[in-house]
C-alpha atoms as a PDB file:
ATOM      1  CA  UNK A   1     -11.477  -7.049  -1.391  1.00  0.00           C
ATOM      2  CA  UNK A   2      -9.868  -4.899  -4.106  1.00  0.00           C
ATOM      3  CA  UNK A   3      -7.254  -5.304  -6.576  1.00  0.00           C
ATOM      4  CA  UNK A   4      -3.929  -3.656  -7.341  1.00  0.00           C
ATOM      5  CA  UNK A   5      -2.407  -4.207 -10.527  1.00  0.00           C
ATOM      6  CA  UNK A   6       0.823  -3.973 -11.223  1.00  0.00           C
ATOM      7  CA  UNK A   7       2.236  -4.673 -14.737  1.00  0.00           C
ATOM      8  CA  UNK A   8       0.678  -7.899 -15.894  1.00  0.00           C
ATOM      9  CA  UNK A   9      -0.305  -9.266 -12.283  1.00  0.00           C
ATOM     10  CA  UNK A  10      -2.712  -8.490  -9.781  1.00  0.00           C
ATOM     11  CA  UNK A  11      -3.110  -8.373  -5.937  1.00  0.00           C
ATOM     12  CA  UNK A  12      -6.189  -8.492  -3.223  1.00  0.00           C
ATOM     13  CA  UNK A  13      -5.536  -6.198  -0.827  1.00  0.00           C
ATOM     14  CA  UNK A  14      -8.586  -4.944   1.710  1.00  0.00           C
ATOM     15  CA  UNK A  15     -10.128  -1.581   0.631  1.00  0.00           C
ATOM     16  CA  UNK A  16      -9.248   0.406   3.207  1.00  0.00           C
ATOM     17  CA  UNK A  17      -5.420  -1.269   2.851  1.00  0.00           C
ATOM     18  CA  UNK A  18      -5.509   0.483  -0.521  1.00  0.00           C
ATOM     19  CA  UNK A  19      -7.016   3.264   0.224  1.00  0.00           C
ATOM     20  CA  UNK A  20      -4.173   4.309   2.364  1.00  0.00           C
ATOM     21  CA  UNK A  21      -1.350   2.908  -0.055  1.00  0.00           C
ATOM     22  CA  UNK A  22      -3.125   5.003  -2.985  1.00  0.00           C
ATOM     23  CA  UNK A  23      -1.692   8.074  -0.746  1.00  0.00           C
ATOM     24  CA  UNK A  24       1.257   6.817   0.013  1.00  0.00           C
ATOM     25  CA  UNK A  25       2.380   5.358  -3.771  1.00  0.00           C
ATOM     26  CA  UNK A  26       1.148   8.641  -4.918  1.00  0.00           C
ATOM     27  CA  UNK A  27       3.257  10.691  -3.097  1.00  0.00           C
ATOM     28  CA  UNK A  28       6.301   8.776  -3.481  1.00  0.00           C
ATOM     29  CA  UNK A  29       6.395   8.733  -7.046  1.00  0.00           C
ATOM     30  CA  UNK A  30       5.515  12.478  -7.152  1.00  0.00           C
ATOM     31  CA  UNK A  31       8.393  13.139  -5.586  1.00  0.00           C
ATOM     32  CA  UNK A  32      10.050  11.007  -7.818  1.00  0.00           C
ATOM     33  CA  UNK A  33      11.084   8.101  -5.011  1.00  0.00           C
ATOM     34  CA  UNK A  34      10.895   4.944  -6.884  1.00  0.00           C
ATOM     35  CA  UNK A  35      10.418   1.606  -3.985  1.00  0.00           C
ATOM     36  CA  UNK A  36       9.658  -1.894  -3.317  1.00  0.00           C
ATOM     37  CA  UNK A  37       6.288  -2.429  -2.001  1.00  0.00           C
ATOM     38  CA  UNK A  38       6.596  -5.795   0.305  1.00  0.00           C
ATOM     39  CA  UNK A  39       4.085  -7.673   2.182  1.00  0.00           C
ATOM     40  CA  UNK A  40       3.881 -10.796   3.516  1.00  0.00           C
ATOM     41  CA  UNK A  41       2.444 -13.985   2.336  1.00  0.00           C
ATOM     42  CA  UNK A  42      -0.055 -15.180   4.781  1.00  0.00           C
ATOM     43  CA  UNK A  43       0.619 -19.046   5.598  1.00  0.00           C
ATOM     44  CA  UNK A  44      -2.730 -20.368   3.816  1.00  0.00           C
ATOM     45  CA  UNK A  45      -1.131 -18.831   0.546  1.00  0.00           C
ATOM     46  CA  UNK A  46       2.448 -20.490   0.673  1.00  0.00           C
ATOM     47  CA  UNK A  47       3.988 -17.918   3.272  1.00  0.00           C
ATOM     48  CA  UNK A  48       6.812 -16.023   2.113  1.00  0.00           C
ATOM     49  CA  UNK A  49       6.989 -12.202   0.520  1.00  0.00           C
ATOM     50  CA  UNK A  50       5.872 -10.019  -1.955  1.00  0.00           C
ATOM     51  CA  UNK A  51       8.170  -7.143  -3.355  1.00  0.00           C
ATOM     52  CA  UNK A  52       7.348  -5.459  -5.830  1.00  0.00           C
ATOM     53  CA  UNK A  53       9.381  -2.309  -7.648  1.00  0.00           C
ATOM     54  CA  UNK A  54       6.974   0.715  -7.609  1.00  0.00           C
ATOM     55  CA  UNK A  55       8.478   3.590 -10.638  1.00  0.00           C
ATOM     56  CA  UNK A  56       6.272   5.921 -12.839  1.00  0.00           C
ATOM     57  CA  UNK A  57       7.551   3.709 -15.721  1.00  0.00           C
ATOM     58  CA  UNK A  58       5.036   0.900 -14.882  1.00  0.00           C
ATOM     59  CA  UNK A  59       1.194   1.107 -15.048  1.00  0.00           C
ATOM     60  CA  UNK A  60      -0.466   1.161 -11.774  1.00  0.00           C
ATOM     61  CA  UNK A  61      -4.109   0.221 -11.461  1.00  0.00           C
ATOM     62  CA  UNK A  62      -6.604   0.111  -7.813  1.00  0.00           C
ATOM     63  CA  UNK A  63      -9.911  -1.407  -8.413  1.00  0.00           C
ATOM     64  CA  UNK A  64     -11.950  -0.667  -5.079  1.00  0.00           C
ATOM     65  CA  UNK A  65     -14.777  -3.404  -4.002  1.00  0.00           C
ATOM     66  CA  UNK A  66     -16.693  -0.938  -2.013  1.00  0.00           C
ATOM     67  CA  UNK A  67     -18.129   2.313  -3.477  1.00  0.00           C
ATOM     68  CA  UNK A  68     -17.322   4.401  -0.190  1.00  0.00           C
ATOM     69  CA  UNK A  69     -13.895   6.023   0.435  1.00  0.00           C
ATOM     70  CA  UNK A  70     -12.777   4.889   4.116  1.00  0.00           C
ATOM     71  CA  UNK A  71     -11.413   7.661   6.552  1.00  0.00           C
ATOM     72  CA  UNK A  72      -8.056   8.108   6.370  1.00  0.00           C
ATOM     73  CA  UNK A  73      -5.709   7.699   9.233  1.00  0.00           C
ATOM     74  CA  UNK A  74      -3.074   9.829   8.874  1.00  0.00           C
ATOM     75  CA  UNK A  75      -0.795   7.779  11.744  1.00  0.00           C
ATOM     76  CA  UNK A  76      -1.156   5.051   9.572  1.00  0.00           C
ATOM     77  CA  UNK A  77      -0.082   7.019   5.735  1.00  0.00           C
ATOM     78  CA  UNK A  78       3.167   8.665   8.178  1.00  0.00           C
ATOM     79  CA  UNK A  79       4.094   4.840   9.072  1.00  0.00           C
ATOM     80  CA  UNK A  80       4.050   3.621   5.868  1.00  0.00           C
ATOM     81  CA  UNK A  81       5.666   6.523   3.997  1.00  0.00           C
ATOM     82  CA  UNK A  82       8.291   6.007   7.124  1.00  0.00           C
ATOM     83  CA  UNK A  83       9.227   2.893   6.244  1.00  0.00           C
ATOM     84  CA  UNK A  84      10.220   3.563   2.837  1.00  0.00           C
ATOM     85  CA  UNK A  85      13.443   4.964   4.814  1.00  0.00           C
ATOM     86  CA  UNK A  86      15.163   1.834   4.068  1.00  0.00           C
ATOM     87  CA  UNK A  87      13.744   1.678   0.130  1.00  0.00           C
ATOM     88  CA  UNK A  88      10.973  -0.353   0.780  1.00  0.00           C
ATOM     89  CA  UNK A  89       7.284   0.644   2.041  1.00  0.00           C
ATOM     90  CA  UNK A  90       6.248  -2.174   4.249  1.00  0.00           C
ATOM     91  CA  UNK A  91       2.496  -3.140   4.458  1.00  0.00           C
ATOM     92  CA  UNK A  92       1.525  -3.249   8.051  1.00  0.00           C
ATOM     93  CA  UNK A  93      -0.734  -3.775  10.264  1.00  0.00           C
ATOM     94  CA  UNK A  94      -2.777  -0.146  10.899  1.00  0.00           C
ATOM     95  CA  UNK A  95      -2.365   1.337  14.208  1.00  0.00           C
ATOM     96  CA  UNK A  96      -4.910   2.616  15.706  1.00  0.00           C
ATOM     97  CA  UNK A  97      -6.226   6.213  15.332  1.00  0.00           C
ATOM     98  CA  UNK A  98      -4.943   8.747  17.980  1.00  0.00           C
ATOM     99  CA  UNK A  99      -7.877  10.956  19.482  1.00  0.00           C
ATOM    100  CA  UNK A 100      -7.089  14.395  19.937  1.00  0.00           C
ATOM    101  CA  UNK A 101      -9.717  14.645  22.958  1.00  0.00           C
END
């Protein structure tokens, strides 16, 4: 599991889960989009939501577990940055990865 800080608090998020929002937080706040990032609370935590305001005025830190970049799925990075559409990016589930065969 790695680690996304975010001002003075931090958040376990799978690798490959952060991989992915690396991408997608970068390009957002290159083009100057400031968000929320939500995700949900799973039920053996409390249940409930995260939201979190993403601008470039607030450090940002990833701490990867794993010493391997995953592949990227590029479905997945269009469905996030999608959802921002509304002002939030929502963390969801990855869909699976469409083969061109």
């Amino acid at each position: 599991m790695g680690v996304l800080r975010y001002h003075d608090e931090e958040f376990e998020f799978d690798d490959r889960l952060l991989a992915h929002l690396q991408i997608v937080v970068s390009t957002k706040l290159r083009r100057a989009e400031n968000f929320f990032l939500t995700w949900p609370v799973p039920a053996g935590a409390g249940s409930g939501r995260h939201a979190l305001w993403i601008d470039n005025g607030v450090p940002l830190h990833i701490t990867f577990a794993g010493s391997r970049a995953p592949q990227i799925n590029r479905e997945w990075i269009e469905s996030l940055i999608l959802s921002s559409a509304t002002g939030s990016v929502h963390l969801d589930d990855e869909p699976p990865v469409v083969s061109n065969d």
